[in-house]
C-alpha atoms as a PDB file:
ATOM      1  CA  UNK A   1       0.000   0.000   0.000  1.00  0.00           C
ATOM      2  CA  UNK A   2       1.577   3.102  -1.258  1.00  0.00           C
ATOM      3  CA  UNK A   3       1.953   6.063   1.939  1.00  0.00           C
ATOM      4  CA  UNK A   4       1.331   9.276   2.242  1.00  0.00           C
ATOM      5  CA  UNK A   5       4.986  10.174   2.171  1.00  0.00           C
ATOM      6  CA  UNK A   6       5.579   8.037  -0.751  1.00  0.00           C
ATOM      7  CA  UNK A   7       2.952  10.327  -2.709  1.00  0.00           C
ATOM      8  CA  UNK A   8       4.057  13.344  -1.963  1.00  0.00           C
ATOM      9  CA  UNK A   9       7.418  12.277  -2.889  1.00  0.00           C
ATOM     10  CA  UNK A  10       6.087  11.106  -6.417  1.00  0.00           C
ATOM     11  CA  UNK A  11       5.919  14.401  -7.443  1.00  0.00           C
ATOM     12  CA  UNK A  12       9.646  15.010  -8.051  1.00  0.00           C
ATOM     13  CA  UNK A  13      12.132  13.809 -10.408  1.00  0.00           C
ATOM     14  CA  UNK A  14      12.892  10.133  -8.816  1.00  0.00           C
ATOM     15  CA  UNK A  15      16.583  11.013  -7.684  1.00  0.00           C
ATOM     16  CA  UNK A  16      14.949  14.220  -5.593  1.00  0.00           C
ATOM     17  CA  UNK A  17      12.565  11.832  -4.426  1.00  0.00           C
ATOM     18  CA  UNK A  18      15.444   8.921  -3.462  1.00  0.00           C
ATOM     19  CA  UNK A  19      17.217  11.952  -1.654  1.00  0.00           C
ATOM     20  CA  UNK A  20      13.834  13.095   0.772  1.00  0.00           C
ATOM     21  CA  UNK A  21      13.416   8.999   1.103  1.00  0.00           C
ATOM     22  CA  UNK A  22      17.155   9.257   2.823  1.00  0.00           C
ATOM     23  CA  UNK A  23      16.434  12.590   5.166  1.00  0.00           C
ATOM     24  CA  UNK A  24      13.759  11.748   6.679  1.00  0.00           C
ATOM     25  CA  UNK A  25      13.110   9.385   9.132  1.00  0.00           C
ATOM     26  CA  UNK A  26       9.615   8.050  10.901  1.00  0.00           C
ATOM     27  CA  UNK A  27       8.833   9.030  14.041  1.00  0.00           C
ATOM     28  CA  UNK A  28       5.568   8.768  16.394  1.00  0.00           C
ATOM     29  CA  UNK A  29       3.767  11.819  18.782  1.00  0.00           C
ATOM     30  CA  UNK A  30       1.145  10.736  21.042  1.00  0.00           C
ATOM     31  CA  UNK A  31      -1.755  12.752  21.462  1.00  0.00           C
ATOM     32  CA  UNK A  32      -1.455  16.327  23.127  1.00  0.00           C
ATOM     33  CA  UNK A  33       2.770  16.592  22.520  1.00  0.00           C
ATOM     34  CA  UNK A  34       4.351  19.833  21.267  1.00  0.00           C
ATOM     35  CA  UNK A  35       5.898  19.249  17.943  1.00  0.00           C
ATOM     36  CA  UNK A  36       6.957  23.126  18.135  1.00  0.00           C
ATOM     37  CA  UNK A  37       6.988  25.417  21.543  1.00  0.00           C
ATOM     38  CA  UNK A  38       6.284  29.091  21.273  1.00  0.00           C
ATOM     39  CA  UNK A  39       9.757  30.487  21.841  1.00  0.00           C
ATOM     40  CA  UNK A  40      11.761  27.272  20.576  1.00  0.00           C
ATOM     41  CA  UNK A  41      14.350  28.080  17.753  1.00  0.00           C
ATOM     42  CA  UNK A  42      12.217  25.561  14.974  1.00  0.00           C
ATOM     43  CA  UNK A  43      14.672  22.493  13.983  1.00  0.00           C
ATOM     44  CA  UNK A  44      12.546  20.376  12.671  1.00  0.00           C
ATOM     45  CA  UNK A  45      10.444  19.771   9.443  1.00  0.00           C
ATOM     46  CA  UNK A  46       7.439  16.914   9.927  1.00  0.00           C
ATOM     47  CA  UNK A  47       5.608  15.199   7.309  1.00  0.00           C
ATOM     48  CA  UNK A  48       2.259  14.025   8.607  1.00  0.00           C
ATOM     49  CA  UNK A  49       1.821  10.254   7.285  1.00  0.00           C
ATOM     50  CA  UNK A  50      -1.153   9.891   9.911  1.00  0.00           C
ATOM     51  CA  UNK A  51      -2.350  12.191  12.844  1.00  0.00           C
ATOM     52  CA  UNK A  52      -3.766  15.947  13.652  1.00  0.00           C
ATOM     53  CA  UNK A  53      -1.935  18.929  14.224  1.00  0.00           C
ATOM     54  CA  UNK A  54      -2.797  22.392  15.445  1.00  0.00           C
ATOM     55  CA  UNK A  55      -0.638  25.273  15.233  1.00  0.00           C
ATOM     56  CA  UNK A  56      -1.809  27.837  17.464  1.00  0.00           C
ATOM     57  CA  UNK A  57      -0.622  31.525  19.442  1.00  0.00           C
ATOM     58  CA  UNK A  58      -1.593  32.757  23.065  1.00  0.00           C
ATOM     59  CA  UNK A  59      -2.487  36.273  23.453  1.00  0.00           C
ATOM     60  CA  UNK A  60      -1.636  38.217  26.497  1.00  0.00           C
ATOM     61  CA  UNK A  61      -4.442  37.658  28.718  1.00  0.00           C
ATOM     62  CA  UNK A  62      -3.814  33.682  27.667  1.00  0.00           C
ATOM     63  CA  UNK A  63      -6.480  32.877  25.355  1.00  0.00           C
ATOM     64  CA  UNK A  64      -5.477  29.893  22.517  1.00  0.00           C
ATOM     65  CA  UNK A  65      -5.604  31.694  18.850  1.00  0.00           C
ATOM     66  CA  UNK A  66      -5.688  28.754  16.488  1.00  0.00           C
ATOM     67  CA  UNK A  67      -4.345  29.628  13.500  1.00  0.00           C
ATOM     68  CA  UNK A  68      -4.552  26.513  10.993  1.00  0.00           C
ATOM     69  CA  UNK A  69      -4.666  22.377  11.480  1.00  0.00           C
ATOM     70  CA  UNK A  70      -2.338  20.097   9.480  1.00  0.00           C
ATOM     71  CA  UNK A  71      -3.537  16.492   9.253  1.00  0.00           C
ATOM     72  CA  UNK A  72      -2.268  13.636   6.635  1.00  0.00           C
ATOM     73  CA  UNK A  73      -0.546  14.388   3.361  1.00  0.00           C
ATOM     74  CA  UNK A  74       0.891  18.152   4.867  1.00  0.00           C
ATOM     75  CA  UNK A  75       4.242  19.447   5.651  1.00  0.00           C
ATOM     76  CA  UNK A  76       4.028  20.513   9.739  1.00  0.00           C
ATOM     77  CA  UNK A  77       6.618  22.949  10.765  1.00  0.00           C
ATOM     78  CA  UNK A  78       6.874  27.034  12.136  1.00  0.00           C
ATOM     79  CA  UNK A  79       7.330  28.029   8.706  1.00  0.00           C
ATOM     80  CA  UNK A  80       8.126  31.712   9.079  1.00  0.00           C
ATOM     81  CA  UNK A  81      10.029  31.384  12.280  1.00  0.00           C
ATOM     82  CA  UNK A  82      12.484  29.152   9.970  1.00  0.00           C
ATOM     83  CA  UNK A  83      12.635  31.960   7.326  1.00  0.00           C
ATOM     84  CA  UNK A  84      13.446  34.577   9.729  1.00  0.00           C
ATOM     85  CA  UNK A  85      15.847  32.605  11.762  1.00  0.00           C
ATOM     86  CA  UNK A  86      13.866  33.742  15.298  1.00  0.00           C
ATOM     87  CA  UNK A  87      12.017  31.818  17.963  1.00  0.00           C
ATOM     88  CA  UNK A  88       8.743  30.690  16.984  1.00  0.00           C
ATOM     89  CA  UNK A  89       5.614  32.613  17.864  1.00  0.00           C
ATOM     90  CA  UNK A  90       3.754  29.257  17.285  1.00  0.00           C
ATOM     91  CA  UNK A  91       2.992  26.224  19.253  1.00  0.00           C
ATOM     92  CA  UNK A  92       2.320  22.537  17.596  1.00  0.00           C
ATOM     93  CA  UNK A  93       0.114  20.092  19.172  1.00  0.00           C
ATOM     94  CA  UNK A  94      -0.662  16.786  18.097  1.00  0.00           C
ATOM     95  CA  UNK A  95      -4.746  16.656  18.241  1.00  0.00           C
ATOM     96  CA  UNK A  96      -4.354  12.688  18.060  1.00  0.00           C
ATOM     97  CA  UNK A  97      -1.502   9.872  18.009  1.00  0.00           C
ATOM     98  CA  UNK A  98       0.669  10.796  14.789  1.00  0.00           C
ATOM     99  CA  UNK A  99       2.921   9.134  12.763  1.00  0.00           C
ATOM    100  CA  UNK A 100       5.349  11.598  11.387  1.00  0.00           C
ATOM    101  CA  UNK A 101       8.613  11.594   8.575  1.00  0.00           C
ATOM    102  CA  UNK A 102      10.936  14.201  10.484  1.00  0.00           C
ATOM    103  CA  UNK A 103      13.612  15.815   8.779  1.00  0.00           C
ATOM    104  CA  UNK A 104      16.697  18.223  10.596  1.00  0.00           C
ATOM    105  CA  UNK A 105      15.733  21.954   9.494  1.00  0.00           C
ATOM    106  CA  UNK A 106      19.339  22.720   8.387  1.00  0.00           C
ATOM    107  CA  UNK A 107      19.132  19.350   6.145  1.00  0.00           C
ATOM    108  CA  UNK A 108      15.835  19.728   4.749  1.00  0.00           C
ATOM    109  CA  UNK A 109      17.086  23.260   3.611  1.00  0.00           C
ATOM    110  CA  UNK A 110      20.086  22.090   2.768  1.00  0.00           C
ATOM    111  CA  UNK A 111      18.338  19.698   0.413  1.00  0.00           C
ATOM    112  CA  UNK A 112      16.374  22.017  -1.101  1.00  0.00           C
ATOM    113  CA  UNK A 113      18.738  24.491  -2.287  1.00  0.00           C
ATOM    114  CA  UNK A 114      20.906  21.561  -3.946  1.00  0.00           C
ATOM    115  CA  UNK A 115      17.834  20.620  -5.702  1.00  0.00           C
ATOM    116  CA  UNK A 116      15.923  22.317  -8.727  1.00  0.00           C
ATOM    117  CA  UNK A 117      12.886  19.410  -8.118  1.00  0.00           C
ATOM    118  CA  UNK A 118      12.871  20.168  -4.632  1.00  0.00           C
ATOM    119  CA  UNK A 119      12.788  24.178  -5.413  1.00  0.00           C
ATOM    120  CA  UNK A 120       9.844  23.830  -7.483  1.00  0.00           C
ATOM    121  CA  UNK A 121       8.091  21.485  -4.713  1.00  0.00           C
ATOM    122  CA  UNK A 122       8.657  23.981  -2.125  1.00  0.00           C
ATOM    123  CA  UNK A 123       7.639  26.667  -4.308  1.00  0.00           C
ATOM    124  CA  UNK A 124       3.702  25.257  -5.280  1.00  0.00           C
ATOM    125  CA  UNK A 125       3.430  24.070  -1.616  1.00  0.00           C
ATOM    126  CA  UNK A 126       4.226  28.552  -0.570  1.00  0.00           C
ATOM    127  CA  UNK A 127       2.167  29.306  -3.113  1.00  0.00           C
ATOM    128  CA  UNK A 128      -1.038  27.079  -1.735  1.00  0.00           C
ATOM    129  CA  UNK A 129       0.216  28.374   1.746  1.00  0.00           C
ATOM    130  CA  UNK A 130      -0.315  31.980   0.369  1.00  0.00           C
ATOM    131  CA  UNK A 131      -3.571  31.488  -0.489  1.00  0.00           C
ATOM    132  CA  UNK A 132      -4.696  29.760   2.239  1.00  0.00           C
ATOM    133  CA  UNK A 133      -3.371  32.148   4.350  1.00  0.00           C
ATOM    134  CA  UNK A 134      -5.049  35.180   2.097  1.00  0.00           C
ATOM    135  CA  UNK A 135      -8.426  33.200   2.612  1.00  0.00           C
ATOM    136  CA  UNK A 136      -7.907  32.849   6.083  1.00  0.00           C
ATOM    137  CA  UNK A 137      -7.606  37.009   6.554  1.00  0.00           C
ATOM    138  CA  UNK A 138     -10.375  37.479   4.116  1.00  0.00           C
ATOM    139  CA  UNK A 139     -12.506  35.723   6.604  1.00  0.00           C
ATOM    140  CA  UNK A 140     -11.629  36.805  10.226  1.00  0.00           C
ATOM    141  CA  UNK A 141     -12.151  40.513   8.465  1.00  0.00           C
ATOM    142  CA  UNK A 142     -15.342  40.642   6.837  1.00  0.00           C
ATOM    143  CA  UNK A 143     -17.477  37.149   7.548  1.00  0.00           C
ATOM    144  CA  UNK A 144     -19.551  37.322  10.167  1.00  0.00           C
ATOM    145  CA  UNK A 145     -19.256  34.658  12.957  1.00  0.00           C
ATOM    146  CA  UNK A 146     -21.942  31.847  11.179  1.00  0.00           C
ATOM    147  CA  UNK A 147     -19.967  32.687   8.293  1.00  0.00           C
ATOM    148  CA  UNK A 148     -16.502  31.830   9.134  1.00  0.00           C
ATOM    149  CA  UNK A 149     -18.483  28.603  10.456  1.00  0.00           C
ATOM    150  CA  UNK A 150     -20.084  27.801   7.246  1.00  0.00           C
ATOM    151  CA  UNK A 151     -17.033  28.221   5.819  1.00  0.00           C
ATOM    152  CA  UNK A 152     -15.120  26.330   8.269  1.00  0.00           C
ATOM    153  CA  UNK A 153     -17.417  23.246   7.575  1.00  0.00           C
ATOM    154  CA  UNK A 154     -17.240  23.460   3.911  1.00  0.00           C
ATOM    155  CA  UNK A 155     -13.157  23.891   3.567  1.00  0.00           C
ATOM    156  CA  UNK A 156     -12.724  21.274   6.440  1.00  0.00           C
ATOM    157  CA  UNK A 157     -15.779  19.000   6.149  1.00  0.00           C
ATOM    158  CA  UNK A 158     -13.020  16.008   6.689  1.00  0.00           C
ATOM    159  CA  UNK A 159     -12.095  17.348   9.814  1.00  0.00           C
ATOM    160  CA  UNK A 160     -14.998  18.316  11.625  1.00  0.00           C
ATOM    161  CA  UNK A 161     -15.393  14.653  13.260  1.00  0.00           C
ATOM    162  CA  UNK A 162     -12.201  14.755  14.486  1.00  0.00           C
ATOM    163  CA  UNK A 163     -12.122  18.149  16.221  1.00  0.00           C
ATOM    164  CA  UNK A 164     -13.594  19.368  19.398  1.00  0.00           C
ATOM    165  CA  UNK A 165     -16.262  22.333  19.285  1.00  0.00           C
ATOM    166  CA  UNK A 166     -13.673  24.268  21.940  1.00  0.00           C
ATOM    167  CA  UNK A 167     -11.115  23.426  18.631  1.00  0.00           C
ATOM    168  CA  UNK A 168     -13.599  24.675  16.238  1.00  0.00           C
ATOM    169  CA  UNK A 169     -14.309  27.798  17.998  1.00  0.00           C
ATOM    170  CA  UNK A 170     -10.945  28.860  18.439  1.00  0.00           C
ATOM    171  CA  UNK A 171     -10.079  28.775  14.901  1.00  0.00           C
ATOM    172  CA  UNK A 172     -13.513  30.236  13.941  1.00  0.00           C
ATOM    173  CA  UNK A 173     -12.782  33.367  16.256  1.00  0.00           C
ATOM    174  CA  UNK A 174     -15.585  32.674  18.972  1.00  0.00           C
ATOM    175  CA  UNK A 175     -16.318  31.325  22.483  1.00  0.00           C
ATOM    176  CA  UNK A 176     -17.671  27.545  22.057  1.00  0.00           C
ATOM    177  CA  UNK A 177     -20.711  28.929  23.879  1.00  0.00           C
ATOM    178  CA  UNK A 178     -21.754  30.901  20.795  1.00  0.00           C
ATOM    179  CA  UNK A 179     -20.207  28.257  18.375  1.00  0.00           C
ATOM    180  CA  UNK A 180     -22.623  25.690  19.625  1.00  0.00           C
ATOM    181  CA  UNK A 181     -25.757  28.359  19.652  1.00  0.00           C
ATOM    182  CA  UNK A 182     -24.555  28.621  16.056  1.00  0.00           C
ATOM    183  CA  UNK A 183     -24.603  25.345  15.512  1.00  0.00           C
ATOM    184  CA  UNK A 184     -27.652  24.520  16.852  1.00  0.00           C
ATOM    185  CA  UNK A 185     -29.261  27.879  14.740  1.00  0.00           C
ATOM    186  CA  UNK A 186     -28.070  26.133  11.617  1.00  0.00           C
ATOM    187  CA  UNK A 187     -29.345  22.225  12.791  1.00  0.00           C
ATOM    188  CA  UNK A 188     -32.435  23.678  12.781  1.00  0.00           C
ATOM    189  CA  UNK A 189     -32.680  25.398   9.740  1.00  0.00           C
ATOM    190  CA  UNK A 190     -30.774  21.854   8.370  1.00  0.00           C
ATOM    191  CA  UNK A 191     -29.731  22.374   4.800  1.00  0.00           C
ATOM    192  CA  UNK A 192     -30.377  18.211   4.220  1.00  0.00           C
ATOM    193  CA  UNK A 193     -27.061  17.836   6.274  1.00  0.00           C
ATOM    194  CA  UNK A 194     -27.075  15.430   9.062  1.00  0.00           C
ATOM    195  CA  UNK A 195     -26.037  16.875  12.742  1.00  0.00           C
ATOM    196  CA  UNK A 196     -22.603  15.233  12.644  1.00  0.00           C
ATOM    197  CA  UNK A 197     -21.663  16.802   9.552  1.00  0.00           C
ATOM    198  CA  UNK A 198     -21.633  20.308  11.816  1.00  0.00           C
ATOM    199  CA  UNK A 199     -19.038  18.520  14.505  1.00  0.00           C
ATOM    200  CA  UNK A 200     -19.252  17.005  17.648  1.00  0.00           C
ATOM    201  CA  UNK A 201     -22.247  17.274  19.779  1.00  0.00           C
ATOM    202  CA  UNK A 202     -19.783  17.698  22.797  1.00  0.00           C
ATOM    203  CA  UNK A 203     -16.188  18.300  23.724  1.00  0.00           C
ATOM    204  CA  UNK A 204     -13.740  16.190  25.126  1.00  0.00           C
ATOM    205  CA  UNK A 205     -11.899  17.643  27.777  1.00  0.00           C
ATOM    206  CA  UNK A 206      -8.800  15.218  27.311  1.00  0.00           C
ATOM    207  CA  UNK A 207      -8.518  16.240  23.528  1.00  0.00           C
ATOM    208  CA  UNK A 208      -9.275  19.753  23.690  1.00  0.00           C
ATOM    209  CA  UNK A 209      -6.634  21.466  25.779  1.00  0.00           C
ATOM    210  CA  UNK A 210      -8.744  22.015  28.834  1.00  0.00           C
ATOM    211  CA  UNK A 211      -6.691  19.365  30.845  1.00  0.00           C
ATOM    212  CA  UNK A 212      -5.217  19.811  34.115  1.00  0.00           C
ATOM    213  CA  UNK A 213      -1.987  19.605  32.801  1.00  0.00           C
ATOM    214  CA  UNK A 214      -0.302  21.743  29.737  1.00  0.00           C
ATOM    215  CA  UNK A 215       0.676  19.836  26.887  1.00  0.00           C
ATOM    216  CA  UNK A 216       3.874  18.608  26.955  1.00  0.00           C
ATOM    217  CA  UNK A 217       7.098  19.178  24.468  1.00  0.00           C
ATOM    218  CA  UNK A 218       7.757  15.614  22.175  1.00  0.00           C
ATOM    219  CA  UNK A 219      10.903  14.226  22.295  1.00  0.00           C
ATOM    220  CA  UNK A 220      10.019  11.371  20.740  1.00  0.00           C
ATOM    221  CA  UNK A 221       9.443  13.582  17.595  1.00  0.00           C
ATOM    222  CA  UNK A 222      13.660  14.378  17.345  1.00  0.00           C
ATOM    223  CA  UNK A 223      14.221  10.738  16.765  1.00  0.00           C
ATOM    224  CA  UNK A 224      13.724   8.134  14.678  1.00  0.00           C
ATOM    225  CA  UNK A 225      10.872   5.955  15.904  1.00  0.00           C
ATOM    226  CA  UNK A 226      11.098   1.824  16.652  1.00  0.00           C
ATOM    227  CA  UNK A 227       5.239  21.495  10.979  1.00  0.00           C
ATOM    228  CA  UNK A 228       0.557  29.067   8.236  1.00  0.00           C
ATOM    229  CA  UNK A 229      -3.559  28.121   7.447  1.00  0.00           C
ATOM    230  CA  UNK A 230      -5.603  24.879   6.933  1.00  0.00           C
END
């Protein structure tokens, strides 16, 4: 059964792709582990083979800004912390157990300036970043809040089962108390969709960050094992 990895890799020149195959090496996160802290120098690059991400901020009075998700098939890393050479402003959290191709930061660039198949990879991949990101500021600015939900569920519809409605909110730009009045606004005004395609009826406290202890950093994600907008 061909992977993830292997079919993002199939879309360079096969001695590119035999060179990626060599840097990177599998790794596994458990559930709620930092790939990335806020303030960490980013040395990593993560390929997602299986598993959830969310990259998120905290503002000053400690609220959880979530920015974008990364699940199967994405690059995971703090992108523009790596092009500026500074401490990330982001943190990475692993939503669920993931299975991860990790790559050093200073090899993984490395590779991709010695390689004109890699350049062009890197290049579509910034551009569909770009526009995601666009989208993303389009929204927060001028949709309302049932708006950037509607939205949310139609961009994301594959990962609305697997989020909380605390997750949803934050990257929506509400409390969940008026995400789930929204929600149940538009389950009764159904548009022919069933309830679960609008999320989870309730949240998890163990999955959505409201545990009684902080996430903690992933070691296991610098090692073999036996990082924006989505």
């Amino acid at each position: 059964m061909t992977s993830n990895f292997d079919r993002f890799l199939a879309q360079l020149p096969t001695a590119d792709a035999e060179r990626g195959r060599a840097l990177f090496r599998p790794a596994r996160v458990e559930r709620g582990e930092l790939l990335v802290r806020a303030g960490d120098r980013p040395e990593r690059v993560g390929f997602v083979e299986r598993g959830l991400f969310r990259l998120y901020q905290t503002d000053a009075a400690g609220t959880e800004r979530t920015l974008a998700f990364r699940a199967e098939g994405e690059l995971v890393c703090a992108y523009s912390a790596a092009l500026r050479q500074e401490p990330s402003r982001l943190t990475i959290e692993a939503l669920e157990p993931a299975d991860l191709m990790i790559a050093p930061r200073s090899t993984y660039d490395a590779l991709v300036r010695a390689s004109l198949g890699w350049q062009a990879l890197v290049a579509r991949l910034t551009e569909a970043l770009y526009l995601r990101v666009e989208q993303r500021q389009t929204e927060l600015l001028l949709a309302d809040a049932t708006e950037r939900y509607r939205l949310f569920l139609a961009g994301h519809e594959d990962l609305a089962g697997r989020l909380t409605q605390r997750q949803i909110a934050s990257y929506v730009g509400i409390t969940p108390e008026a995400l789930s009045r929204i929600r149940r606004r538009l389950i009764s005004i159904n548009d022919d969709r069933p309830a679960a395609a609008y999320g989870r009826d309730h949240d998890d406290d163990a999955r959505d960050g409201n545990r009684s202890s902080r996430p903690r950093s992933s070691p296991a994600a610098a090692h073999p094992a036996g990082e924006g907008t989505r």
